[in-house]
N, C-alpha and C. Protein backbone atom coordinates (compact mmCIF):
# COMPACT_ATOMS: atom_id res chain seq x y z
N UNK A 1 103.51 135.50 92.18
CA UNK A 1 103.14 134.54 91.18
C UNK A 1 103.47 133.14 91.67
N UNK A 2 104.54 132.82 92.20
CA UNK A 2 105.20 131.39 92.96
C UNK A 2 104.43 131.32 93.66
N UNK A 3 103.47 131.65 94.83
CA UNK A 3 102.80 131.88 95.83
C UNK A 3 101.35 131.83 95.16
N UNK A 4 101.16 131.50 94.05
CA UNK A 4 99.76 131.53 93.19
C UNK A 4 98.52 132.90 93.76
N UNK A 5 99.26 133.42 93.91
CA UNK A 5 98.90 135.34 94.26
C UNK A 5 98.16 135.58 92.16
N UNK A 6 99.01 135.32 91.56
CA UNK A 6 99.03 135.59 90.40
C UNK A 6 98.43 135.06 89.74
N UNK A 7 98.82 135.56 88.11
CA UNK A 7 98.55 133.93 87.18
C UNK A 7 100.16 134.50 86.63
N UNK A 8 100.41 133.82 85.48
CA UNK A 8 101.96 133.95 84.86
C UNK A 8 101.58 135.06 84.06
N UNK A 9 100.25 135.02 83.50
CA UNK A 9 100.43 136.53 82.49
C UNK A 9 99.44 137.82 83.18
N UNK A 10 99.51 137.60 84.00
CA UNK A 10 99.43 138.90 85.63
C UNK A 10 100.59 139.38 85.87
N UNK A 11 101.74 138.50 85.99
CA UNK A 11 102.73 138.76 86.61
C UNK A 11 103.83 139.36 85.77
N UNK A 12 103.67 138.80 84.49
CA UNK A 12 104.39 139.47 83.28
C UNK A 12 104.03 140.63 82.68
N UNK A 13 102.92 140.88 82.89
CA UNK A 13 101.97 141.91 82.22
C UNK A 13 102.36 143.29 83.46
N UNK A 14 102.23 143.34 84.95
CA UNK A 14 102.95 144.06 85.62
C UNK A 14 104.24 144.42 85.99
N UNK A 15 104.98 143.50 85.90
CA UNK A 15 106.50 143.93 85.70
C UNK A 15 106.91 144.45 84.27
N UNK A 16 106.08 143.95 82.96
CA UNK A 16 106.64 145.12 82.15
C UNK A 16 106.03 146.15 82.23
N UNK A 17 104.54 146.81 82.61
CA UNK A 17 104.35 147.98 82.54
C UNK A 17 104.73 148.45 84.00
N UNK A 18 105.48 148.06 84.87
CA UNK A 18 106.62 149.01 85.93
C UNK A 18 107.49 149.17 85.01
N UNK A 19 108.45 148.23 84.58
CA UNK A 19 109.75 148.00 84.42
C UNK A 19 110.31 148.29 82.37
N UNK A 20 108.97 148.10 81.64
CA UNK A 20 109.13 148.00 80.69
C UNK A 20 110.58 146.88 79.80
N UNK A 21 111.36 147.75 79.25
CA UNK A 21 112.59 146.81 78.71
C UNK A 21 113.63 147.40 79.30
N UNK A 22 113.38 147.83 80.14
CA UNK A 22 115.08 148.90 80.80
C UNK A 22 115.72 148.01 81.58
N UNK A 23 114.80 147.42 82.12
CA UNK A 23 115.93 146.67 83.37
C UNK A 23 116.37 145.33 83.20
N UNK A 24 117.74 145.32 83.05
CA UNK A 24 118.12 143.61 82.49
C UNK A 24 117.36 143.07 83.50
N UNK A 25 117.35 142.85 84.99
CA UNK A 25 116.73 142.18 85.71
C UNK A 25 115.69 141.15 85.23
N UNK A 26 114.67 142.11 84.93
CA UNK A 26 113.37 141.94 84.48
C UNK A 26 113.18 142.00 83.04
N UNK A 27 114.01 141.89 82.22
CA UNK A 27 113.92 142.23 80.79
C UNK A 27 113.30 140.69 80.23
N UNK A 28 113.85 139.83 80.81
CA UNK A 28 113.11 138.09 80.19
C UNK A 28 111.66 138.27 79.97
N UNK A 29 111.24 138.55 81.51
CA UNK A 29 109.98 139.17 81.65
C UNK A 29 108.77 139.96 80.52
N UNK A 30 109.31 140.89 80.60
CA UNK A 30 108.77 141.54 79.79
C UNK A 30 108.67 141.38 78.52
N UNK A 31 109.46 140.73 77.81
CA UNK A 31 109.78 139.88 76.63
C UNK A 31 108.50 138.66 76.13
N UNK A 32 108.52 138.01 77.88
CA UNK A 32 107.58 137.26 77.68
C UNK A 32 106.19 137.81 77.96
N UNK A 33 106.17 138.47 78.09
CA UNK A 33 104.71 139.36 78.41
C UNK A 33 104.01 139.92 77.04
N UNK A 34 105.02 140.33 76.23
CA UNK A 34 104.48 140.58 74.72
C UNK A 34 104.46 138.88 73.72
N UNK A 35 105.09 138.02 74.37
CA UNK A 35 104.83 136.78 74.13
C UNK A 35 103.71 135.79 74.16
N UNK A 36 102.64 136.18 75.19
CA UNK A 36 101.05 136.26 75.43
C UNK A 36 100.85 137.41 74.33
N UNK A 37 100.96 138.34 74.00
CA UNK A 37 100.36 139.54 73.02
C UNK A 37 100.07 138.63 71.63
N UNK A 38 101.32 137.83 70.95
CA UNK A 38 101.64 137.56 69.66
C UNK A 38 101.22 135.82 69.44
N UNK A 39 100.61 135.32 70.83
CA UNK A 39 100.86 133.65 70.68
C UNK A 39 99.63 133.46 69.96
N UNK A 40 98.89 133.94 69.18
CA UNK A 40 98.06 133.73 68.03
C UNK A 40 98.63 133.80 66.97
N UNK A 41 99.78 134.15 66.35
CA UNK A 41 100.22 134.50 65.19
C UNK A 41 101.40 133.64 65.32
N UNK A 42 101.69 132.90 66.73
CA UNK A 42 103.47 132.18 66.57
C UNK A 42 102.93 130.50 66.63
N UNK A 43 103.68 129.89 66.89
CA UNK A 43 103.74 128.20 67.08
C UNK A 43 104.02 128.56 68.86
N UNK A 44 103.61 129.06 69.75
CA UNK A 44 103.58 128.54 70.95
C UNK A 44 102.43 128.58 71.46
N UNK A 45 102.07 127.86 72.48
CA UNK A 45 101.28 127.66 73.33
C UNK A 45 100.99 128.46 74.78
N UNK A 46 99.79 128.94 75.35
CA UNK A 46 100.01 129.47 76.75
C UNK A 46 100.68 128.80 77.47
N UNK A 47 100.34 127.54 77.81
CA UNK A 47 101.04 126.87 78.29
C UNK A 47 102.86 126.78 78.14
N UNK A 48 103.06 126.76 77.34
CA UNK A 48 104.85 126.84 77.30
C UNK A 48 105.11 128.25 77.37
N UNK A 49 104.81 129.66 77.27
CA UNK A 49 104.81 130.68 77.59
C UNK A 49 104.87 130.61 79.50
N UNK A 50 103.79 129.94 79.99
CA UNK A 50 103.60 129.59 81.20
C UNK A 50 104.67 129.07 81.89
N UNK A 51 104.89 128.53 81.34
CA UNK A 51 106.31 127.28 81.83
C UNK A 51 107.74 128.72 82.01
N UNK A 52 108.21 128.66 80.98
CA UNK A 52 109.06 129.65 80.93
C UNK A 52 108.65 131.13 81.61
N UNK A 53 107.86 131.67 82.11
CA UNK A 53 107.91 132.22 82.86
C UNK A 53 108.00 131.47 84.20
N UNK A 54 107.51 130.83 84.51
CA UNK A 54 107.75 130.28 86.08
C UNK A 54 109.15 129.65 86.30
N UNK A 55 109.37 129.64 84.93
CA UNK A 55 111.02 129.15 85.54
C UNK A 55 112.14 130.46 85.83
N UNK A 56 111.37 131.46 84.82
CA UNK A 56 111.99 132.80 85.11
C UNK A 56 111.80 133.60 86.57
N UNK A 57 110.65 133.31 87.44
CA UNK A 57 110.54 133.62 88.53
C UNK A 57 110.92 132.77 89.59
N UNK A 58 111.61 131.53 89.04
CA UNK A 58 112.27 130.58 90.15
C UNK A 58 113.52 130.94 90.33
N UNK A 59 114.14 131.61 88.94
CA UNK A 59 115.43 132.10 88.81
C UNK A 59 115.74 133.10 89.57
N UNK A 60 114.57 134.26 88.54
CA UNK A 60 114.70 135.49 89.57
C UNK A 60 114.79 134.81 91.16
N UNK A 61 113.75 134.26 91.86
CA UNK A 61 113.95 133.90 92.80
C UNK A 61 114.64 133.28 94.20
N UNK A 62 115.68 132.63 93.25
CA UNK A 62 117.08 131.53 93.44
C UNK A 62 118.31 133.29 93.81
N UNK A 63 117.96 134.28 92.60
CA UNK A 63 118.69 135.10 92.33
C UNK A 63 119.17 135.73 94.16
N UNK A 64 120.70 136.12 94.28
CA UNK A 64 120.76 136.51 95.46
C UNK A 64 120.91 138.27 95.64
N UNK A 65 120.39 138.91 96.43
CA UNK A 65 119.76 139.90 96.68
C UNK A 65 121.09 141.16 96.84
N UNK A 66 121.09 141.76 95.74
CA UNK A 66 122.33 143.10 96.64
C UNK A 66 121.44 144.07 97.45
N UNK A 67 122.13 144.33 98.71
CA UNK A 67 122.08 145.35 99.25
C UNK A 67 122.47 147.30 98.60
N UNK A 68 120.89 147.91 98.93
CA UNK A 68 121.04 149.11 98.20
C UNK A 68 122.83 149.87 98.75
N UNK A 69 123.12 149.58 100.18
CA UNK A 69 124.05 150.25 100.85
C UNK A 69 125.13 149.38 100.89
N UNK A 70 126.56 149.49 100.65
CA UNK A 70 127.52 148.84 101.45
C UNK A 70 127.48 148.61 102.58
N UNK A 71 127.40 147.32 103.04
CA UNK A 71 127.46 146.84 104.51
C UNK A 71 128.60 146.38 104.93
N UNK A 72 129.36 146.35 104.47
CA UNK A 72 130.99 146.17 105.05
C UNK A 72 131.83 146.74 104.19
N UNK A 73 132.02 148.31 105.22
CA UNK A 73 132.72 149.04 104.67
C UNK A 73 134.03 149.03 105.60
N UNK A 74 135.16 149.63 104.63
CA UNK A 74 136.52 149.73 105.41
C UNK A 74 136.71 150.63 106.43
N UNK A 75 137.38 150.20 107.87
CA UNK A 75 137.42 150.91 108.76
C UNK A 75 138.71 151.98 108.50
């Protein structure tokens, strides 16, 4: 999506149907993905839906990466 691969509600719309609401990770996400579903019935805009996701994938992004394995283990 950062890489304009996407659009913001491409990118929200696939990480919740991988990820649904299980994974804190990705839970903003998906939140905002049913947030495009309801923005006819609320006071927001695509646009500010838009916004707040891209700041959520700058985060995620910023976010620093654990390793699946311990890499410095005790000798």
């Amino acid at each position: 999506m950062l890489s304009g691969e996407l659009t913001s509600r491409e990118f929200t719309f696939r990480i919740h149907q991988r990820y649904g609401h299980e994974l804190p990770l990705t839970e903003r996400l998906a939140a905002l993905d049913d947030e495009y579903d309801i923005l006819e019935y609320g006071d927001r805009t695509v646009d500010q839906v838009d916004a707040e996701v891209t700041a959520e994938a700058h985060r995620l992004a910023a976010h620093p990466t654990v390793a699946a394995e311990p890499t410095d283990l005790p000798s």
